[in-house]
Protein backbone atom coordinates (compact mmCIF):
# COMPACT_ATOMS: atom_id res chain seq x y z
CA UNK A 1 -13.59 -35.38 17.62
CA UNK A 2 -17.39 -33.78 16.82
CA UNK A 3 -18.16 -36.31 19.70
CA UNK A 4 -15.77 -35.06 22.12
CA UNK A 5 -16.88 -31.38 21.46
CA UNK A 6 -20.52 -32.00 21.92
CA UNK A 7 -19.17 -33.01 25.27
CA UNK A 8 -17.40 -29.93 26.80
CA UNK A 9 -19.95 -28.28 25.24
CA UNK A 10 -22.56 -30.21 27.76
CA UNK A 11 -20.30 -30.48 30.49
CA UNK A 12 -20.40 -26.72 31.49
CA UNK A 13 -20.72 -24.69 34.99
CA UNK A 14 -23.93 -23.93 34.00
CA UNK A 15 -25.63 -26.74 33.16
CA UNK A 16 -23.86 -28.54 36.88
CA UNK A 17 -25.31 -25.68 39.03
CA UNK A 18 -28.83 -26.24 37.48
CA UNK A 19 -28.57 -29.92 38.15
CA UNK A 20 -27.84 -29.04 41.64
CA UNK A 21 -30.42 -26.64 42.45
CA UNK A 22 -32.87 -29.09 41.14
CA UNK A 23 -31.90 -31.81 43.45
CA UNK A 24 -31.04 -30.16 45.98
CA UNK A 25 -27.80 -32.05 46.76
CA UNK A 26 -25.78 -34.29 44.24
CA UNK A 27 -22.19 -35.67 44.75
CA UNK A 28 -19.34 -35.08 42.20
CA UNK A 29 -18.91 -39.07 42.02
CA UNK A 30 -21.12 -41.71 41.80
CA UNK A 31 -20.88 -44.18 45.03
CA UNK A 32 -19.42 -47.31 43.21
CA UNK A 33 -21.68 -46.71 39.86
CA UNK A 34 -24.54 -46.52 41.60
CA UNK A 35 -27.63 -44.67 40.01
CA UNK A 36 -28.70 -43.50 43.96
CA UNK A 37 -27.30 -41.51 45.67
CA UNK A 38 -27.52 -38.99 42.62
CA UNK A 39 -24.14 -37.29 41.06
CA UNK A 40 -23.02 -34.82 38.55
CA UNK A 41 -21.77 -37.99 37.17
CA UNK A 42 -24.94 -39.75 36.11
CA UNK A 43 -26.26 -35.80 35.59
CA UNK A 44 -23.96 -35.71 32.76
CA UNK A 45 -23.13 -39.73 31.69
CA UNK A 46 -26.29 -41.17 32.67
CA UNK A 47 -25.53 -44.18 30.97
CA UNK A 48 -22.05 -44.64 31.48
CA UNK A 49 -19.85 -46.45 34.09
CA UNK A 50 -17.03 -44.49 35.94
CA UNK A 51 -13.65 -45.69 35.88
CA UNK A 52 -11.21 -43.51 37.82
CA UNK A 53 -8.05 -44.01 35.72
CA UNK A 54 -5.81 -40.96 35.40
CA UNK A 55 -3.27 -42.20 33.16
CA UNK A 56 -3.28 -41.87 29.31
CA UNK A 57 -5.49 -44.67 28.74
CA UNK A 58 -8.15 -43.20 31.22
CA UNK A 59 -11.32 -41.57 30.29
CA UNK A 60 -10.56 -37.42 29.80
CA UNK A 61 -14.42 -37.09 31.51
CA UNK A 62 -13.56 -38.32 34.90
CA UNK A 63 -10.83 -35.36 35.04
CA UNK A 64 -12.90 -33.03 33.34
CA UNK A 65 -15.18 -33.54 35.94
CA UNK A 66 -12.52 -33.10 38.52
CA UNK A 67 -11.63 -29.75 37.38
CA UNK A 68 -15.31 -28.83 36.39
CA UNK A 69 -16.18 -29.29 40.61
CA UNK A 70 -12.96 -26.77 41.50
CA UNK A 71 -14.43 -24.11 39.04
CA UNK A 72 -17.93 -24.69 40.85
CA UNK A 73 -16.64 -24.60 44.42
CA UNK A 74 -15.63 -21.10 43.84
CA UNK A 75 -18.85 -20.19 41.80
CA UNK A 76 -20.61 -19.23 45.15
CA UNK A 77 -24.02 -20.00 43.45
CA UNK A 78 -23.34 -23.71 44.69
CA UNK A 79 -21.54 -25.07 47.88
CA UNK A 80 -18.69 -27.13 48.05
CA UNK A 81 -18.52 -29.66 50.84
CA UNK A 82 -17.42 -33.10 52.00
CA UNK A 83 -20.73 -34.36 53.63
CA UNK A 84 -22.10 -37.55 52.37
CA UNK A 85 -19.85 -40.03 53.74
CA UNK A 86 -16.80 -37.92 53.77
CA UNK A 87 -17.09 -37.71 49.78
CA UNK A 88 -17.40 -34.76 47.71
CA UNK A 89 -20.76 -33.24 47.91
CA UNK A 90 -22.57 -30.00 46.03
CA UNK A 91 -25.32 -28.85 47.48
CA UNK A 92 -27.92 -26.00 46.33
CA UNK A 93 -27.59 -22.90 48.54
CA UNK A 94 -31.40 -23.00 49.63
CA UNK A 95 -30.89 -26.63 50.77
CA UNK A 96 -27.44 -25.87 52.52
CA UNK A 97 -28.51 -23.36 54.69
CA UNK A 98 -31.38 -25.10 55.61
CA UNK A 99 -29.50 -28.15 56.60
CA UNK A 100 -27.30 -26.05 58.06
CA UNK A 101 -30.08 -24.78 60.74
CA UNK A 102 -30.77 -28.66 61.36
CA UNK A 103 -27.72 -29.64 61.70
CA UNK A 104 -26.51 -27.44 64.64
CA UNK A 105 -30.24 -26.91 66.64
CA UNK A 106 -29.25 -25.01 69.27
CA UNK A 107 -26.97 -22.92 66.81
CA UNK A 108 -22.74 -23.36 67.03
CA UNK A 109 -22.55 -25.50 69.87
CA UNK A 110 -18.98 -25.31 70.32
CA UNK A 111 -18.85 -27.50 73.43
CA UNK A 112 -20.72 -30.37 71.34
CA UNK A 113 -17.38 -30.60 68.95
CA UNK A 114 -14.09 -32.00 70.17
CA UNK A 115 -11.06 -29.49 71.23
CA UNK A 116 -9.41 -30.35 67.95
CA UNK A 117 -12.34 -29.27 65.81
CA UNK A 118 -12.94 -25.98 67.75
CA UNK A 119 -9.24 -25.60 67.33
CA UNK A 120 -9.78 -26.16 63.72
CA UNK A 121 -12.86 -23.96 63.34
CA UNK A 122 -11.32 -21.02 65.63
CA UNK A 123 -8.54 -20.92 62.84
CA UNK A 124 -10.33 -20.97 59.85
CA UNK A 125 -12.77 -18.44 61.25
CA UNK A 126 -9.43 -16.16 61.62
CA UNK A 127 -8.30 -16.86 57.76
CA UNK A 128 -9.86 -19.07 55.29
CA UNK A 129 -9.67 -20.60 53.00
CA UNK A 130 -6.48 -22.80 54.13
CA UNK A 131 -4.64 -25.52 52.27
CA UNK A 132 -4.46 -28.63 54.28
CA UNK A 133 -0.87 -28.52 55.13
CA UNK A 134 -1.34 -24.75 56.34
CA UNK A 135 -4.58 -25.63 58.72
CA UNK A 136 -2.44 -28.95 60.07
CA UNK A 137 0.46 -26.41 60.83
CA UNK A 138 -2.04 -24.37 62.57
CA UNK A 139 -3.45 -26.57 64.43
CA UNK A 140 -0.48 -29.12 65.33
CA UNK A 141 -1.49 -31.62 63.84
CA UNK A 142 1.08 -32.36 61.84
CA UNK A 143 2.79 -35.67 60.68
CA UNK A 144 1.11 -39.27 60.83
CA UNK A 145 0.32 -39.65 64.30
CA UNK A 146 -2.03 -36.58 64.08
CA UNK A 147 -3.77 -37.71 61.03
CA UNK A 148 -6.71 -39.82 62.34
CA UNK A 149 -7.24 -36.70 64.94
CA UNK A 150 -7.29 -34.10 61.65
CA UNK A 151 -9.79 -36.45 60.01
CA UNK A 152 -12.00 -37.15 62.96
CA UNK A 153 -12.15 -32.99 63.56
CA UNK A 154 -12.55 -31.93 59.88
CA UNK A 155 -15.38 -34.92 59.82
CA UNK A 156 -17.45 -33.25 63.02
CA UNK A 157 -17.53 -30.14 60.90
CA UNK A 158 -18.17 -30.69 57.39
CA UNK A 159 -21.39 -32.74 58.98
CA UNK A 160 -22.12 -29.89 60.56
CA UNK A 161 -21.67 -27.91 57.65
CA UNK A 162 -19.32 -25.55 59.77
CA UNK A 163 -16.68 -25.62 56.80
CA UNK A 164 -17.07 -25.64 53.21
CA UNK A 165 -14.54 -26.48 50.25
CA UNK A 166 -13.40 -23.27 48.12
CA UNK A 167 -11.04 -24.28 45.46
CA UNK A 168 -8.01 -26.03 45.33
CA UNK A 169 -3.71 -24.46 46.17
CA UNK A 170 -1.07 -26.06 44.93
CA UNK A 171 1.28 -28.48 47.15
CA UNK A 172 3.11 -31.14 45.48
CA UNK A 173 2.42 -32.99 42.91
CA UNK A 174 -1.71 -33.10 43.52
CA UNK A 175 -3.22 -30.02 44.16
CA UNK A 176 -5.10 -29.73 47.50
CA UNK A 177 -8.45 -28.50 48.92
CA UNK A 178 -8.58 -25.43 50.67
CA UNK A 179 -11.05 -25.21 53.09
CA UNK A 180 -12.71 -22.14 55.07
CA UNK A 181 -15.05 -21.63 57.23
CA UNK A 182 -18.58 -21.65 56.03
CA UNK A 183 -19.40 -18.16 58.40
CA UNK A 184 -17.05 -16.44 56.46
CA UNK A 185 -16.75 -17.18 53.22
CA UNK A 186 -20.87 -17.86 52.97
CA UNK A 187 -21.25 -15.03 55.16
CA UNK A 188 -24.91 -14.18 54.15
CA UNK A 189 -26.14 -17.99 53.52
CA UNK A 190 -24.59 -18.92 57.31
CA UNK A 191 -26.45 -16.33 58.91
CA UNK A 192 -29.73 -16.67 56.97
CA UNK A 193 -29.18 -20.39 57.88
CA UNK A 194 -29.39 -19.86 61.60
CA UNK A 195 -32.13 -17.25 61.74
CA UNK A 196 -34.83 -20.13 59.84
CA UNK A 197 -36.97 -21.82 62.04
CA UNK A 198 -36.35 -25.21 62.25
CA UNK A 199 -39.81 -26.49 60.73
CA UNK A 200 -39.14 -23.59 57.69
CA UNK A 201 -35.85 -25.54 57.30
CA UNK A 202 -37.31 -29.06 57.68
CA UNK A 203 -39.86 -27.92 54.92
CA UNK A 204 -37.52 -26.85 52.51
CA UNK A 205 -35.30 -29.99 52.82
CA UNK A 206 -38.70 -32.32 52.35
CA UNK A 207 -39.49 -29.97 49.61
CA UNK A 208 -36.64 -31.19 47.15
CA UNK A 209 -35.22 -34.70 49.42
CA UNK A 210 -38.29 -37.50 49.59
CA UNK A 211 -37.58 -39.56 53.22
CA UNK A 212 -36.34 -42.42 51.02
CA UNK A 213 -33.80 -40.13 49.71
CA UNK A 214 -29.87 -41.70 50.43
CA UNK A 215 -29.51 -38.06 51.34
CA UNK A 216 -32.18 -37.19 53.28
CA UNK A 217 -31.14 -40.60 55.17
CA UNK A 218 -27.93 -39.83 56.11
CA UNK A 219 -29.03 -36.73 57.40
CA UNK A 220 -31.60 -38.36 59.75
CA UNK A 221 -28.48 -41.05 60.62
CA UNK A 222 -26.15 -37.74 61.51
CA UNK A 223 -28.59 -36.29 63.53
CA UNK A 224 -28.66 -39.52 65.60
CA UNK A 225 -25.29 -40.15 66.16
CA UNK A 226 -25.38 -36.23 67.04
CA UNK A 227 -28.11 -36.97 69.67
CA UNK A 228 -29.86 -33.52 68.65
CA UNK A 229 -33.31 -35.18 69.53
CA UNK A 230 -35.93 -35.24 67.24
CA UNK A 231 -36.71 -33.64 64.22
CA UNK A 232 -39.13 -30.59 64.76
CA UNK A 233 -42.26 -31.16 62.87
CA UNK A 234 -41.85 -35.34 63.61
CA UNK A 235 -43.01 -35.44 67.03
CA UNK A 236 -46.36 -36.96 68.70
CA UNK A 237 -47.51 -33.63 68.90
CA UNK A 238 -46.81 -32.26 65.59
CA UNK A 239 -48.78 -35.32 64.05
CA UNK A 240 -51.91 -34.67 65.84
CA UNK A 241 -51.65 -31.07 64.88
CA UNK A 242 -51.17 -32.84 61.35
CA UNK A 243 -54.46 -34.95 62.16
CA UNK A 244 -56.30 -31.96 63.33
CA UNK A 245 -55.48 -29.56 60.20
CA UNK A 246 -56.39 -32.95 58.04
CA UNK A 247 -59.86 -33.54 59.15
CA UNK A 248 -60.53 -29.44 59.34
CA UNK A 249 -59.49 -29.67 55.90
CA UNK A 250 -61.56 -32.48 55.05
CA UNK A 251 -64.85 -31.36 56.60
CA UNK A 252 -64.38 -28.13 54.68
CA UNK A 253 -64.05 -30.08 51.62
CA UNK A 254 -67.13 -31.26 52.62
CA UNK A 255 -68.97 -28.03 53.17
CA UNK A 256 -67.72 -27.28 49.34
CA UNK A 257 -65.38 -24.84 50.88
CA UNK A 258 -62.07 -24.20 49.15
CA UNK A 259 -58.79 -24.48 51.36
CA UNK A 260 -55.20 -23.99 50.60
CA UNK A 261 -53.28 -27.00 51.61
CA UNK A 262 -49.57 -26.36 52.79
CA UNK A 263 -46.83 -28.79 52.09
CA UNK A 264 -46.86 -29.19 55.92
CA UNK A 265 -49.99 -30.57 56.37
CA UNK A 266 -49.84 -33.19 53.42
């Protein structure tokens, strides 16, 4: 029992949203017990395997994880979204909006997304958030034959980071996510998002995500299968500015001179 209350005590908003912040991005989940990609999982059990059972026998801190990431989706110090592989992601809002820029370059490219997910995205922009059986009555895409379209339209946008996940409504016997658009119920974060320049962004994702980052990866993969060219900052040009700045720097090193040296230039 003294056990068991040292670990609600642990397993807290608080102590979630600072895990986050520091990483940047963490799922809920591990990704079949792996240590990488990180999770609040491993945050909190480091050391301890995840078994989703939900019946009596099952472990009380898989669902007290489940309910701890509703609370948090509504926090608005975190956000709540299903990026990494479709699976329930957190990410720091510094990080999000940042992504957010690099993952739509040319801003909301509406004519990039399919006629389902602008349909989707035009709704949600009207009302959010929505429970999923109120945006597929929305949009018509009701009943089994429309689920692989729903899927393959809410999946353009949550890589885009378009929509967001902001708690959880009642329907049946499992509760369901609602899910809104990111420009209005991140308001401020979407539009700060935009306005950074995409090399400001790029800097404050390799601030917190090293390139061998699972995250950072997928990211690179998304952009790709987006065809939304190269990263700014990655180019043939942008390396010889690199190798320019580098041997300035050096040659004032050796003058004795003292430089500041930006992340950019490392």
């Amino acid at each position: 029992m003294h056990a068991r209350l040292i670990q609600k005590k642990m397993m807290n908003p608080r102590s979630a949203i600072a895990a986050i912040e520091r990483a940047g991005v963490l799922l809920v989940f591990p990704l079949n017990n792996k240590k990488m990609p990180a999770s609040l999982w491993s945050h909190f059990h480091p050391r301890k395997k995840m078994i989703w059972e939900w019946d009596e026998e099952g472990d009380d801190r898989v669902a007290d994880l489940w309910h701890l990431r509703a609370e948090l989706s509504t926090s608005r110090k975190v956000v709540y979204t299903k990026w990494y592989q479709g699976r329930a992601t957190y990410f720091s809002r510094p990080v999000f909006a940042a992504l957010l820029r690099l993952s739509n370059p040319d801003g909301v490219a509406r004519e990039r997304l399919s006629v389902s997910a602008r349909k989707i995205l035009e709704i949600l922009e009207g009302e959010s958030p929505l429970s999923t059986r109120e945006l597929k009555r929305q949009a018509g895409l009701q009943g089994r034959a429309n689920e692989r379209s729903y899927e393959k339209a809410l999946r353009e946008l949550w890589e885009r980071l378009l929509i967001v996940a902001y708690g959880e409504v009642e329907e049946g016997a499992f509760p369901s996510l609602a899910v809104g658009a990111t420009s209005v119920l991140f308001e401020e974060l979407y539009r700060e998002g935009l306005r950074l320049e995409p090399a400001v962004a790029l800097d404050r994702v390799r601030a917190v995500l090293a390139e061998d980052n699972p995250f950072y990866r997928f990211f690179l993969k998304l952009r790709a299968r987006q065809e939304l060219g190269p990263i700014p900052g990655t180019g043939r040009e942008a390396r010889k500015k690199g190798a320019r700045r580098e041997g300035a720097r050096r040659g004032a090193g050796a003058r004795g001179d003292l430089r500041v040296v930006r992340f950019e230039d490392l």
